[in-house]
Protein backbone atom coordinates (compact mmCIF):
# COMPACT_ATOMS: atom_id res chain seq x y z
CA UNK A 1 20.42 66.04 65.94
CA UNK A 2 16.95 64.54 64.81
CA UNK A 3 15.82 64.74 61.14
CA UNK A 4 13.50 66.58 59.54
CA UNK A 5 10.51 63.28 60.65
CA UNK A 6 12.03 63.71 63.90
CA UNK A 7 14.57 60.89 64.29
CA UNK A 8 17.79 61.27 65.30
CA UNK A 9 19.99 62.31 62.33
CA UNK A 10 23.08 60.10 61.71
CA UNK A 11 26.04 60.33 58.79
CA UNK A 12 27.61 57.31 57.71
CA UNK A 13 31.22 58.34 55.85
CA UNK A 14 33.01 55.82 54.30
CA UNK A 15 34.43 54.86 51.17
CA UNK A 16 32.94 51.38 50.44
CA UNK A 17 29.89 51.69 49.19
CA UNK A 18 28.78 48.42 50.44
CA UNK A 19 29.53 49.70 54.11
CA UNK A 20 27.44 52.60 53.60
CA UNK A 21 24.60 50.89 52.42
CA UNK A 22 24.21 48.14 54.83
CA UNK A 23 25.44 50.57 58.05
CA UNK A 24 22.09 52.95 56.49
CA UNK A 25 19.63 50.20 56.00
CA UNK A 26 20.27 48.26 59.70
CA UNK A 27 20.14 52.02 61.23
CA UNK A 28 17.15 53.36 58.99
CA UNK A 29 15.25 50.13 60.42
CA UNK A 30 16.32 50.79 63.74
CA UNK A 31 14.54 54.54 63.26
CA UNK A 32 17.45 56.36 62.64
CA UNK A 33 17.53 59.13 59.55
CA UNK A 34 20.55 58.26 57.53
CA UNK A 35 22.73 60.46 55.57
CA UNK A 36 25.95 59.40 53.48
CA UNK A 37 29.16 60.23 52.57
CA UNK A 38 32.22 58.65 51.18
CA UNK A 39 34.73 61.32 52.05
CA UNK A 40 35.34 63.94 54.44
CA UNK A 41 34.65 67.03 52.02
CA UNK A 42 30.89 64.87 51.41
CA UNK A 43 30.61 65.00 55.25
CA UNK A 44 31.36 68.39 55.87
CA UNK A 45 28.60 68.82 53.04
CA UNK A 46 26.34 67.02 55.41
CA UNK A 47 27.07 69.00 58.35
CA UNK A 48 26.41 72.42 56.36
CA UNK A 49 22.61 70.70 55.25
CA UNK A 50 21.58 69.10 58.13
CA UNK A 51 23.96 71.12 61.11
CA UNK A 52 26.31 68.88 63.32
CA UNK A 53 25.17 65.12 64.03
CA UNK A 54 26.69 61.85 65.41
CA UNK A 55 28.79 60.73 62.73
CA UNK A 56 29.97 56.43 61.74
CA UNK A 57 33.54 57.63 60.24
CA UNK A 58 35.57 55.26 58.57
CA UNK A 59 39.46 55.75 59.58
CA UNK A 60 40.78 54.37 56.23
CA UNK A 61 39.79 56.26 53.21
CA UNK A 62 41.57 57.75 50.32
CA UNK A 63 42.81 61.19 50.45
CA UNK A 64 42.01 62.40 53.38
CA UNK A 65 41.72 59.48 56.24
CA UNK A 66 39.33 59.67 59.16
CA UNK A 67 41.69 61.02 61.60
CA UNK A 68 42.67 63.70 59.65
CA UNK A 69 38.82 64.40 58.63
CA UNK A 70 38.63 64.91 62.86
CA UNK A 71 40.86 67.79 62.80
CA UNK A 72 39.16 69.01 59.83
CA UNK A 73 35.62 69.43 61.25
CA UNK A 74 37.29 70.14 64.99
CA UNK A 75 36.16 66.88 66.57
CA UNK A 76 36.48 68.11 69.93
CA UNK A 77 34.18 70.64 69.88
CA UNK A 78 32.26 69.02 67.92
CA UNK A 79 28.71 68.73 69.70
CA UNK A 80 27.78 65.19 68.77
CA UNK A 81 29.33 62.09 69.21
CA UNK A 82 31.53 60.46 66.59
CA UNK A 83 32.12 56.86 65.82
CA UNK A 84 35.75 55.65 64.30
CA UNK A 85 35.11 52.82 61.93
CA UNK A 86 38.15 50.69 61.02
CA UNK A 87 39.13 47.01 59.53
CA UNK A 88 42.43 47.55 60.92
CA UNK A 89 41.75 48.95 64.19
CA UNK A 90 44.51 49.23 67.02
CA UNK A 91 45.09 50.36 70.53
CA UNK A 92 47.60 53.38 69.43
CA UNK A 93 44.72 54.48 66.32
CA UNK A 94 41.95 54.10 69.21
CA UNK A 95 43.86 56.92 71.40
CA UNK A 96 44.77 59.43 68.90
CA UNK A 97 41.26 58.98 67.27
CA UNK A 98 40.33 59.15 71.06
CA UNK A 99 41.89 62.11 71.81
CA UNK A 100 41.07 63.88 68.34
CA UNK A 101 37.56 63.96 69.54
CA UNK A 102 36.53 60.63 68.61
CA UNK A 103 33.50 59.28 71.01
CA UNK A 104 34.04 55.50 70.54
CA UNK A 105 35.89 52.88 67.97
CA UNK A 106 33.94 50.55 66.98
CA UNK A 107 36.20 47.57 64.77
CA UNK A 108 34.74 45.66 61.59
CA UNK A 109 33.91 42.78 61.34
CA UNK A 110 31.46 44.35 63.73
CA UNK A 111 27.94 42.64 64.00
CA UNK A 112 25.37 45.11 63.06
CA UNK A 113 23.32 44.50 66.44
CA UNK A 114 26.37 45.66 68.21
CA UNK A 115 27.25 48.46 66.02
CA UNK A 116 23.66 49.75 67.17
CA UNK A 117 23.52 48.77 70.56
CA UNK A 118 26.75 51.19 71.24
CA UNK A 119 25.67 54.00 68.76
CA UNK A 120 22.43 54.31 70.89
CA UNK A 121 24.57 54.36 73.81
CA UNK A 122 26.84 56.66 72.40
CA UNK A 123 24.03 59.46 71.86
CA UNK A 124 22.53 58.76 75.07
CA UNK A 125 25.98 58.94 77.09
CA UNK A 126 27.44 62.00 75.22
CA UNK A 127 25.47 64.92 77.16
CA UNK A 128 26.39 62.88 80.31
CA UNK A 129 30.05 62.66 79.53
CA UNK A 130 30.15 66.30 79.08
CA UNK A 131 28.47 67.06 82.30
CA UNK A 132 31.17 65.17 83.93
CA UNK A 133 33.76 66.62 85.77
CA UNK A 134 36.78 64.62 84.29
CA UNK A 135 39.13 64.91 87.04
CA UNK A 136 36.62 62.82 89.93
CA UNK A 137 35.59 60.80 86.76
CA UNK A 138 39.26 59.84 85.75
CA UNK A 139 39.81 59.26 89.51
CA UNK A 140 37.10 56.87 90.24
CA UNK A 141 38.01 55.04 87.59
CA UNK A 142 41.78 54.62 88.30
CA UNK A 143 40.38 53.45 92.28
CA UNK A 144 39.75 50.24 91.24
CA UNK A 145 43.34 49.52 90.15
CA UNK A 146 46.46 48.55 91.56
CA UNK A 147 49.66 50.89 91.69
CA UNK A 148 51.26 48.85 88.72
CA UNK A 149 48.39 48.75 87.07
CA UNK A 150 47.76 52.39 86.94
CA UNK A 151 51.25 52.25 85.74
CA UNK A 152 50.41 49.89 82.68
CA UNK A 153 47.06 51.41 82.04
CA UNK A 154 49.21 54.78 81.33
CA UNK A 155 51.43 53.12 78.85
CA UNK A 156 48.40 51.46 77.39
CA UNK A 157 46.85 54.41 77.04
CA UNK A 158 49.63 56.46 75.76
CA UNK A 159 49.67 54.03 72.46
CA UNK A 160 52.34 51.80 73.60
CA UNK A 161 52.53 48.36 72.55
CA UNK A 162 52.84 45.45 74.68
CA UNK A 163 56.70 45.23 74.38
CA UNK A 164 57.13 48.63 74.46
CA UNK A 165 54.96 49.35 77.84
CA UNK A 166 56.89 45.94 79.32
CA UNK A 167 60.41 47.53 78.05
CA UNK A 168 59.61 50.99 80.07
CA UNK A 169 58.12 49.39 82.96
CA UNK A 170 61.08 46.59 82.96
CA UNK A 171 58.46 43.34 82.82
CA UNK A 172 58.06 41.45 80.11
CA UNK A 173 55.03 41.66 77.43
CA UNK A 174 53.63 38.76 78.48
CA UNK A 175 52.92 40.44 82.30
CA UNK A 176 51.86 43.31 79.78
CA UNK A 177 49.29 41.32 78.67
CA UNK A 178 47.85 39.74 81.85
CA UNK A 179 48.02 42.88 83.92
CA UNK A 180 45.72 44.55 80.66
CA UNK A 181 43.20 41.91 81.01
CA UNK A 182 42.71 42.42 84.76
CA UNK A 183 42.65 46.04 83.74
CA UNK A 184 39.76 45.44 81.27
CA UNK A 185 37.78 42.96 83.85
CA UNK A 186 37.75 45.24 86.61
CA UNK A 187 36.94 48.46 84.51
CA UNK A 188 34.11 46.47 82.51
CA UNK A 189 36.07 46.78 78.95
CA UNK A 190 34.96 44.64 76.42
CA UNK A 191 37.96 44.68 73.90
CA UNK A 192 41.08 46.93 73.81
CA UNK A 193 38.93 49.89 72.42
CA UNK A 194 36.46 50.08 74.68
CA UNK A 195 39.13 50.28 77.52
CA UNK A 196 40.94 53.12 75.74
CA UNK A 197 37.34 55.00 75.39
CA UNK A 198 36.52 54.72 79.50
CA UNK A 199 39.71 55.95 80.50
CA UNK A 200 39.51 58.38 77.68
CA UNK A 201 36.04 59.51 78.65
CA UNK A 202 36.68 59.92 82.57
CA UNK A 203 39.75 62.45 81.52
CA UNK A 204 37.81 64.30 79.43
């Protein structure tokens, strides 16, 4: 994963070129050795040069999309964490990115400080994650919650919507809603991303 000056390698893939260049110049400053892309078949280019490492992947591109660029490279196995960039980010496009082998979504407009800040994370937690065993992981995390809201974590994490999870679980959306932010506070979720990638993470 480092670069040929030894810093950690990186590939940026997406199709706006103004993306690419501002996500290289904030992570060359931070140290990082950048390589771009704008599609999938560029990044599988990359991965051929430079061998597998953690990868900023746009989901929307033309052709073929991010998601389907997972499958392509075999995201799961893949031995370096990935990063799902999106403008139009959901809950249901977090967990099948998620579950494709995705490492963490990060949403734009995302401030470049933050984008960092979780990539650096990301590459430090990924050898950790794997070490895991998922099935005490998964269970320490679901300790901390209530029987109903194990129950609406599931449909939350299963890509169900608000009024879909309160139509299966007979309460409305609204309870959806307030049980999911108790679910977030007590599990230490930022946003609705980061919730789907700790539960995500401690099944893994």
């Amino acid at each position: 994963m480092t670069g040929m000056n030894g810093s950690t390698q990186i590939f940026v893939v997406d199709d706006d070129p103004a993306v690419r260049d501002a996500l290289s110049t904030v992570f060359e400053l931070e140290g990082y050795a950048v390589s771009v892309a704008e599609n999938g078949e560029g990044l599988r280019q990359l991965i051929g040069e430079f061998g597998p490492a953690p990868v900023l992947l746009d989901v929307h591109m033309p052709g073929q999309s991010g998601l389907e660029v997972l499958k392509t490279i075999d995201a799961d196995s893949y031995p370096a964490p990935i990063f799902m960039i999106s403008g139009q980010g959901d809950i249901p496009m977090a967990v099948t990115a998620m579950k494709t082998g995705a490492f963490d979504f990060i949403e734009k407009p995302f401030d470049m400080d933050t984008a960092v800040a979780r990539v650096r994370q990301g590459i430090e937690d990924f050898d950790r994650r794997n070490r895991t065993d998922g099935e005490e992981a998964a269970e320490e995390i679901l300790s901390v919650l209530t029987p109903r809201e194990r129950e609406v974590l599931e449909q939350i994490t299963s890509g169900a919507s608000n009024k879909e999870a309160g139509r299966t679980l007979g309460i409305s959306p609204r309870t959806i809603e307030v049980h999911r932010a108790r679910i977030m506070e007590k599990l230490g979720a930022k946003n609705a991303a980061d919730l789907v990638r700790i539960v995500l993470s401690g099944h893994a």
